[in-house]
Protein backbone atom coordinates (compact mmCIF):
# COMPACT_ATOMS: atom_id res chain seq x y z
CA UNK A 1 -0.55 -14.17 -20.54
CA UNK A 2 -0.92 -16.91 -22.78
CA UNK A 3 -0.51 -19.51 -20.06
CA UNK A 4 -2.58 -19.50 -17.40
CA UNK A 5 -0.72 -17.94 -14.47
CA UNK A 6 -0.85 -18.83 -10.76
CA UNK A 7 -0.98 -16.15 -8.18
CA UNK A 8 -1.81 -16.84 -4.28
CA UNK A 9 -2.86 -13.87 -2.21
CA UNK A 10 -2.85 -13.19 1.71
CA UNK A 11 -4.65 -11.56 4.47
CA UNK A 12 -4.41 -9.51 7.28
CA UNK A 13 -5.81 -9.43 11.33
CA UNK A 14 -6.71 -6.26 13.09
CA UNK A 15 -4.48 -5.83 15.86
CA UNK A 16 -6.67 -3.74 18.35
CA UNK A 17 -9.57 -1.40 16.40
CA UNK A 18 -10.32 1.85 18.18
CA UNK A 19 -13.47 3.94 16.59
CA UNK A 20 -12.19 7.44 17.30
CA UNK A 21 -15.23 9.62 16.15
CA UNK A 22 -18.61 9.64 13.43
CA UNK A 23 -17.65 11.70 10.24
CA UNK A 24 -20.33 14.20 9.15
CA UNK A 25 -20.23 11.86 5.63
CA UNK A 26 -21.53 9.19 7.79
CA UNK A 27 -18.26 7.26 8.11
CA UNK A 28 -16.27 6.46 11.34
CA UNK A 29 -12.46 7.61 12.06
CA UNK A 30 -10.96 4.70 13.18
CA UNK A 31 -7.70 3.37 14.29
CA UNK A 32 -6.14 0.13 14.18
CA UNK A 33 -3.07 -1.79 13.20
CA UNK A 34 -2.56 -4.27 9.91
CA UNK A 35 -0.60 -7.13 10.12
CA UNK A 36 0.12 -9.47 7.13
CA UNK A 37 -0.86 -13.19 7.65
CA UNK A 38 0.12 -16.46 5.11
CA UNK A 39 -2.99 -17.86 4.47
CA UNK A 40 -4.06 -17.33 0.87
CA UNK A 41 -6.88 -17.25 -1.49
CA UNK A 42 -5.20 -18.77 -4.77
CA UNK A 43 -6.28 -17.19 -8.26
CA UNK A 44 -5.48 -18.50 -11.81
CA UNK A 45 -5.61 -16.11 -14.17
CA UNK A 46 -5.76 -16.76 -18.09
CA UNK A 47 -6.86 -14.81 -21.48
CA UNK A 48 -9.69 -16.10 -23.51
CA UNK A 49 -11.54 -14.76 -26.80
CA UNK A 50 -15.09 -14.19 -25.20
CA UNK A 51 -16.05 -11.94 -22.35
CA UNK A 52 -15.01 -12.04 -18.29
CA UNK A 53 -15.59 -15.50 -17.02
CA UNK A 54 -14.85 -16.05 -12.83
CA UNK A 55 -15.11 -19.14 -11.56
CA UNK A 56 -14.93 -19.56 -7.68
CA UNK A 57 -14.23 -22.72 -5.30
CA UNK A 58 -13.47 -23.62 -1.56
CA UNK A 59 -14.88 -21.02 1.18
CA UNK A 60 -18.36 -19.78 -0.12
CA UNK A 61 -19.34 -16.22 -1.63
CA UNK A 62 -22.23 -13.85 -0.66
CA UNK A 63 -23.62 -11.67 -3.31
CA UNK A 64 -23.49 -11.98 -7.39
CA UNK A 65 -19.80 -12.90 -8.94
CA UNK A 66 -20.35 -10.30 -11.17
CA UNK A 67 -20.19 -8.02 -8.05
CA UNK A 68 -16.85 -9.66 -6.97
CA UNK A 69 -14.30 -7.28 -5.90
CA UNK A 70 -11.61 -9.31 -8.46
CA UNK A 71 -13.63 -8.80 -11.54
CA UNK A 72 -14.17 -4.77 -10.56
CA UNK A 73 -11.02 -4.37 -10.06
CA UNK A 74 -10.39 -5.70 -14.10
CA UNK A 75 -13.28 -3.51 -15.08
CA UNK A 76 -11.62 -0.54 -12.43
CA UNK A 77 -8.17 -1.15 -14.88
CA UNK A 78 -9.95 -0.73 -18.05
CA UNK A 79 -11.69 2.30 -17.15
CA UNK A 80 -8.71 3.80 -16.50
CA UNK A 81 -7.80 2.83 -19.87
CA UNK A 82 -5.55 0.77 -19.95
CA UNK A 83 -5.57 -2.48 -22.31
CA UNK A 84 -6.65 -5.34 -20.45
CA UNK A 85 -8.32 -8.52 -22.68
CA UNK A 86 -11.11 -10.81 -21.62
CA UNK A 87 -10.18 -12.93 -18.62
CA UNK A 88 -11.06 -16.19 -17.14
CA UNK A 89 -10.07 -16.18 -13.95
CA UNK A 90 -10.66 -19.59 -11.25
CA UNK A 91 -10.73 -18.16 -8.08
CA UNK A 92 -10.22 -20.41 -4.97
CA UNK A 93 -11.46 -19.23 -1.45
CA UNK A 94 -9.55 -20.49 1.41
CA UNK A 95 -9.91 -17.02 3.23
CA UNK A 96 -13.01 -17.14 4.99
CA UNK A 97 -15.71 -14.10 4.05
CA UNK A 98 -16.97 -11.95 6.69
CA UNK A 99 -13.97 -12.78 8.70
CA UNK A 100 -12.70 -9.53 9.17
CA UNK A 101 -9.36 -11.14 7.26
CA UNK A 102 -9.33 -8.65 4.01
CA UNK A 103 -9.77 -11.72 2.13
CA UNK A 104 -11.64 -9.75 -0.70
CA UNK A 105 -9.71 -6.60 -0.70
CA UNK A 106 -6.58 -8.75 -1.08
CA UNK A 107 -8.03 -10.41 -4.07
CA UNK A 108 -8.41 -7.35 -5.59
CA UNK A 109 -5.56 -5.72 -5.13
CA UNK A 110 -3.23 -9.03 -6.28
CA UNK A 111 -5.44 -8.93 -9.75
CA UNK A 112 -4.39 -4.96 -10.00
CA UNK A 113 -0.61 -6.20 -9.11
CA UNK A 114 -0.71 -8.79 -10.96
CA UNK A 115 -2.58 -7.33 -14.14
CA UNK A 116 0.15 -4.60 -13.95
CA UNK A 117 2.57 -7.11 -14.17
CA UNK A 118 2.32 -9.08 -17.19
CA UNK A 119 0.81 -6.40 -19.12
CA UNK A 120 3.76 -4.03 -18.25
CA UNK A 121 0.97 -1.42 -17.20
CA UNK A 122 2.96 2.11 -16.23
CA UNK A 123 1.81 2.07 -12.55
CA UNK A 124 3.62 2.99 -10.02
CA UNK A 125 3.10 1.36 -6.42
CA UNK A 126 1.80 4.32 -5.31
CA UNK A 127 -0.69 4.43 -8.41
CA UNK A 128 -1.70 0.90 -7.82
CA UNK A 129 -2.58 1.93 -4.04
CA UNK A 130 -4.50 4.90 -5.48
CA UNK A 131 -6.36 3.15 -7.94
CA UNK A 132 -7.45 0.08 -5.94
CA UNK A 133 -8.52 2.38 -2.93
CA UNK A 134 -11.68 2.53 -4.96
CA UNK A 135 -12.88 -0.79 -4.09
CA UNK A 136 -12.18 -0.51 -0.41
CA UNK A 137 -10.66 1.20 2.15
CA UNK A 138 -8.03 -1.68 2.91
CA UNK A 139 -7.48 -2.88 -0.19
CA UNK A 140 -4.30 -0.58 -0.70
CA UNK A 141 -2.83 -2.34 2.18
CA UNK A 142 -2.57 -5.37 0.25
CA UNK A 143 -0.36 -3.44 -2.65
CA UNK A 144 2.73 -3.89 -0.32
CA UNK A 145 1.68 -5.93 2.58
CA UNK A 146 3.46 -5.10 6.28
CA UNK A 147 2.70 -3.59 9.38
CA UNK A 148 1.15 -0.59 9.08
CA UNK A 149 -1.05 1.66 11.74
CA UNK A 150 -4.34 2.77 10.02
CA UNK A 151 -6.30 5.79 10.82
CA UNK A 152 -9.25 8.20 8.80
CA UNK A 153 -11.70 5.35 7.35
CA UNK A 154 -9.17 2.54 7.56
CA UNK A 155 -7.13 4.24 4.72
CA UNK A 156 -4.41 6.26 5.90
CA UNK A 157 -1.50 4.33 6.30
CA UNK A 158 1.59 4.69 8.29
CA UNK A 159 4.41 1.83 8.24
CA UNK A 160 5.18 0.83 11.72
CA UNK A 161 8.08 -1.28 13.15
CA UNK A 162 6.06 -3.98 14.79
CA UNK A 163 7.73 -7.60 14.44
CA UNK A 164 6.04 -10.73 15.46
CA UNK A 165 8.34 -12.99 13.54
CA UNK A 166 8.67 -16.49 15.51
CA UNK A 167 5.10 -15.95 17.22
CA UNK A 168 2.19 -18.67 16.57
CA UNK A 169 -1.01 -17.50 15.12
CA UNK A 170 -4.21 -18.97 15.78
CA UNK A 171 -7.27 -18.38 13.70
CA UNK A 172 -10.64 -19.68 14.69
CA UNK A 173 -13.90 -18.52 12.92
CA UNK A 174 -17.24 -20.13 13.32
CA UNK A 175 -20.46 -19.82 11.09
CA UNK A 176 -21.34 -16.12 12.24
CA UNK A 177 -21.75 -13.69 9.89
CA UNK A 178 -21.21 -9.92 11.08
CA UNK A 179 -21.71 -7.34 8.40
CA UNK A 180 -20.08 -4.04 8.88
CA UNK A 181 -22.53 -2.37 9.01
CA UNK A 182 -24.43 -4.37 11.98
CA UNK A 183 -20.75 -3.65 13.87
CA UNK A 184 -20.59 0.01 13.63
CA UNK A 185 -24.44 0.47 14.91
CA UNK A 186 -23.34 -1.05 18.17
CA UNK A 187 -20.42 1.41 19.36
CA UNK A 188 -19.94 4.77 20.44
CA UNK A 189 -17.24 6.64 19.32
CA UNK A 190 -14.81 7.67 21.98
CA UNK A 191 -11.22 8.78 22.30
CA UNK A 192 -9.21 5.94 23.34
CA UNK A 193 -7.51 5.51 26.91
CA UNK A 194 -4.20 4.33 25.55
CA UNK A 195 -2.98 5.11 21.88
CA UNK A 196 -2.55 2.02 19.71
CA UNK A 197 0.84 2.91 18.94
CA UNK A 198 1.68 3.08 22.35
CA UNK A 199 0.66 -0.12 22.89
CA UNK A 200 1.96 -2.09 20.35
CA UNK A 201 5.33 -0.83 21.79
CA UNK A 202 4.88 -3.14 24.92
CA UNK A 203 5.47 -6.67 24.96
CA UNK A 204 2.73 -9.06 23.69
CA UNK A 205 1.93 -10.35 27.01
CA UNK A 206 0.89 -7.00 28.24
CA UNK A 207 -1.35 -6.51 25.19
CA UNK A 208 -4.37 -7.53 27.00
CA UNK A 209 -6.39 -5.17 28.07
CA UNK A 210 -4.87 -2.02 26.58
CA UNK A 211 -4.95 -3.19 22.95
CA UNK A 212 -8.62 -3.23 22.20
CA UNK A 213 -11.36 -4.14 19.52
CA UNK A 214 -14.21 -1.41 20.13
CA UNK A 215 -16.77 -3.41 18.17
CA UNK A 216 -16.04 -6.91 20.93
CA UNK A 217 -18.51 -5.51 23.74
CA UNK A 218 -21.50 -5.33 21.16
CA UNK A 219 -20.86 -7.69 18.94
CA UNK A 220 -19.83 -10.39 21.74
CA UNK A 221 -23.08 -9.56 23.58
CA UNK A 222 -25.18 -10.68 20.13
CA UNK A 223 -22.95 -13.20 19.83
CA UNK A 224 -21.55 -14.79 22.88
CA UNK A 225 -19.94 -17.59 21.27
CA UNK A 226 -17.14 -15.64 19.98
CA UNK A 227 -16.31 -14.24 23.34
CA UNK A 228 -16.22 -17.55 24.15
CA UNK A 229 -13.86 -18.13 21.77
CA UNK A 230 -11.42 -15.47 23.13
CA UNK A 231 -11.63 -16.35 26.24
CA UNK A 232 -10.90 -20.28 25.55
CA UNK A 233 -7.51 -19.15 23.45
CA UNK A 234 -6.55 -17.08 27.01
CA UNK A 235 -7.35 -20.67 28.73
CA UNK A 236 -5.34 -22.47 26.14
CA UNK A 237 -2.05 -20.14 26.81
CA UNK A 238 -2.66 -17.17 24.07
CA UNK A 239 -0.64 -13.95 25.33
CA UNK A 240 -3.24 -11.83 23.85
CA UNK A 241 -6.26 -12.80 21.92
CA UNK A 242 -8.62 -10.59 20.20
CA UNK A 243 -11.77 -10.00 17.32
CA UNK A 244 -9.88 -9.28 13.94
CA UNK A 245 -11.67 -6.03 12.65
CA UNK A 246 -15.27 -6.04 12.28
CA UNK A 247 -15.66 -10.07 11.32
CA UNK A 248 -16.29 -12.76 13.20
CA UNK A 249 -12.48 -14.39 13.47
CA UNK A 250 -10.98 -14.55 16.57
CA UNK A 251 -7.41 -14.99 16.68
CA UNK A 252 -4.79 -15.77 19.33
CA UNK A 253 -1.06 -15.12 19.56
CA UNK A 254 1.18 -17.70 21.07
CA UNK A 255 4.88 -18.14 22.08
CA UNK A 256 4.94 -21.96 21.31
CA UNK A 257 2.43 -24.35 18.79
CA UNK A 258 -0.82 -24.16 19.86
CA UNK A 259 -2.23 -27.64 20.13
CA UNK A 260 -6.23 -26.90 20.96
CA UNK A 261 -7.38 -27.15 17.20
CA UNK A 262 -9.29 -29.96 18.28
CA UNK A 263 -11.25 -27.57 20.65
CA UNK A 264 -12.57 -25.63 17.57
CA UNK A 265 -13.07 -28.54 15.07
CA UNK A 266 -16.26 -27.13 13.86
CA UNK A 267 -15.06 -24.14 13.11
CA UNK A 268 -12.44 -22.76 10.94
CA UNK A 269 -8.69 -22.93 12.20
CA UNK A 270 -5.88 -22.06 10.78
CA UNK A 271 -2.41 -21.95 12.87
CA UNK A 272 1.30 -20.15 11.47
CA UNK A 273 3.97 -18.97 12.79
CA UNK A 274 4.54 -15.59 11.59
């Protein structure tokens, strides 16, 4: 990699998040379905003589960079041994943190692809998912992004045959920050009413109301802007509009453009069609 080499890197939404039951390690069983989305955090990656250097622009970063999930997983490859030289690596956030997005997770699994890549590394897919499962439970997801239903801690993947190609996605995420760990202390754990899989089987429009977030009632109740949010995406013609994961995006999905951005101008928007 003597040139420095451009790589962009997606997210995902949470369609519908059930939290099945508390794990005696402490961790939830959850359920809930991935679905890749186009917007991408863009990373150029290039070699240099001295030690790890990551630089970082656009959406802003909580915590220390050393701490950043794309520079663990370069330390995660070279504990496993394998050859990987000093990087310096410009990092460019257009994913918004906190958002429930993956943003991070994707990061980090596009530097293990990536990496893998252009050092001919012998890793299989499969290693690459096993390996980068480390950093997060999600991040394998990101290996081989499509549709997958998601059960255990978020890490036991199954590929599903949901297609949303020619529907319009609307992101909106304000300034609220919801860790994960503020999310979970607000639910109960309960068998769900109707099986995600079931669901997703129906057309979008009758989504609503059978494909749910379990962390919305608490979370919305702290913060009643984002149901606000929802509820102004069903006003503005959404067929189903929920909380992605345990962040604070709300997204819509719509049959034609969505033209409200202008409703949400002080937030963060992003519209696609898938």
């Amino acid at each position: 990699m003597n040139k420095p080499h451009f790589v962009q890197t997606g997210c995902k939404i949470n369609l519908g998040l059930n939290i099945v039951e508390r794990r005696p390690d402490g961790y939830h069983n959850i359920e809930t379905i991935f679905y890749p989305v186009p917007l991408f955090d863009e990373l150029n990656i290039r070699e240099t003589e001295d030690e790890d250097l990551l630089t970082l622009e656009g959406n802003p970063l909580e915590g220390e960079v050393q701490d950043n999930l794309v520079l663990r997983a370069v330390r995660l490859l070279r504990q496993e041994g394998f050859p990987v030289p000093p990087l310096n690596i410009d990092l460019k956030k257009v994913i918004p943190s906190g958002a429930g997005l993956g943003g991070g997770s994707s990061d980090a699994a596009c530097m293990i692809k990536t990496l893998a890549h252009f050092y001919d590394l012998p890793l299989s897919e499969e290693q690459m998912k096993n390996l980068v499962r480390k950093l997060g439970a999600d991040c394998p997801f990101f290996i081989n992004p499509q549709p997958l239903y998601a059960e255990g801690i978020g890490d036991v993947f199954t590929p599903i045959s949901l297609n949303l190609k020619g529907w319009y996605l609307m992101l909106v995420k304000p300034e609220v920050h919801v860790s994960t760990r503020e999310a979970y202390a607000g639910v109960r754990p309960h068998r769900p009413a109707n099986s995600l899989l079931e669901v997703a089987k129906l057309p979008v429009g009758q989504w609503e109301g059978k494909m749910l977030n379990d962390f919305e009632e608490s979370v919305f109740f702290k913060y009643p802007l984002l149901g606000e949010i929802k509820a102004e995406l069903y006003r503005q013609g959404a067929a189903y509009a929920s909380m992605s994961g345990s962040g604070s995006t709300i997204f819509g999905l719509f049959r034609s453009r969505p033209t409200c951005e202008n409703l949400f101008e002080e937030h963060f928007t992003f519209v696609c069609q898938l």
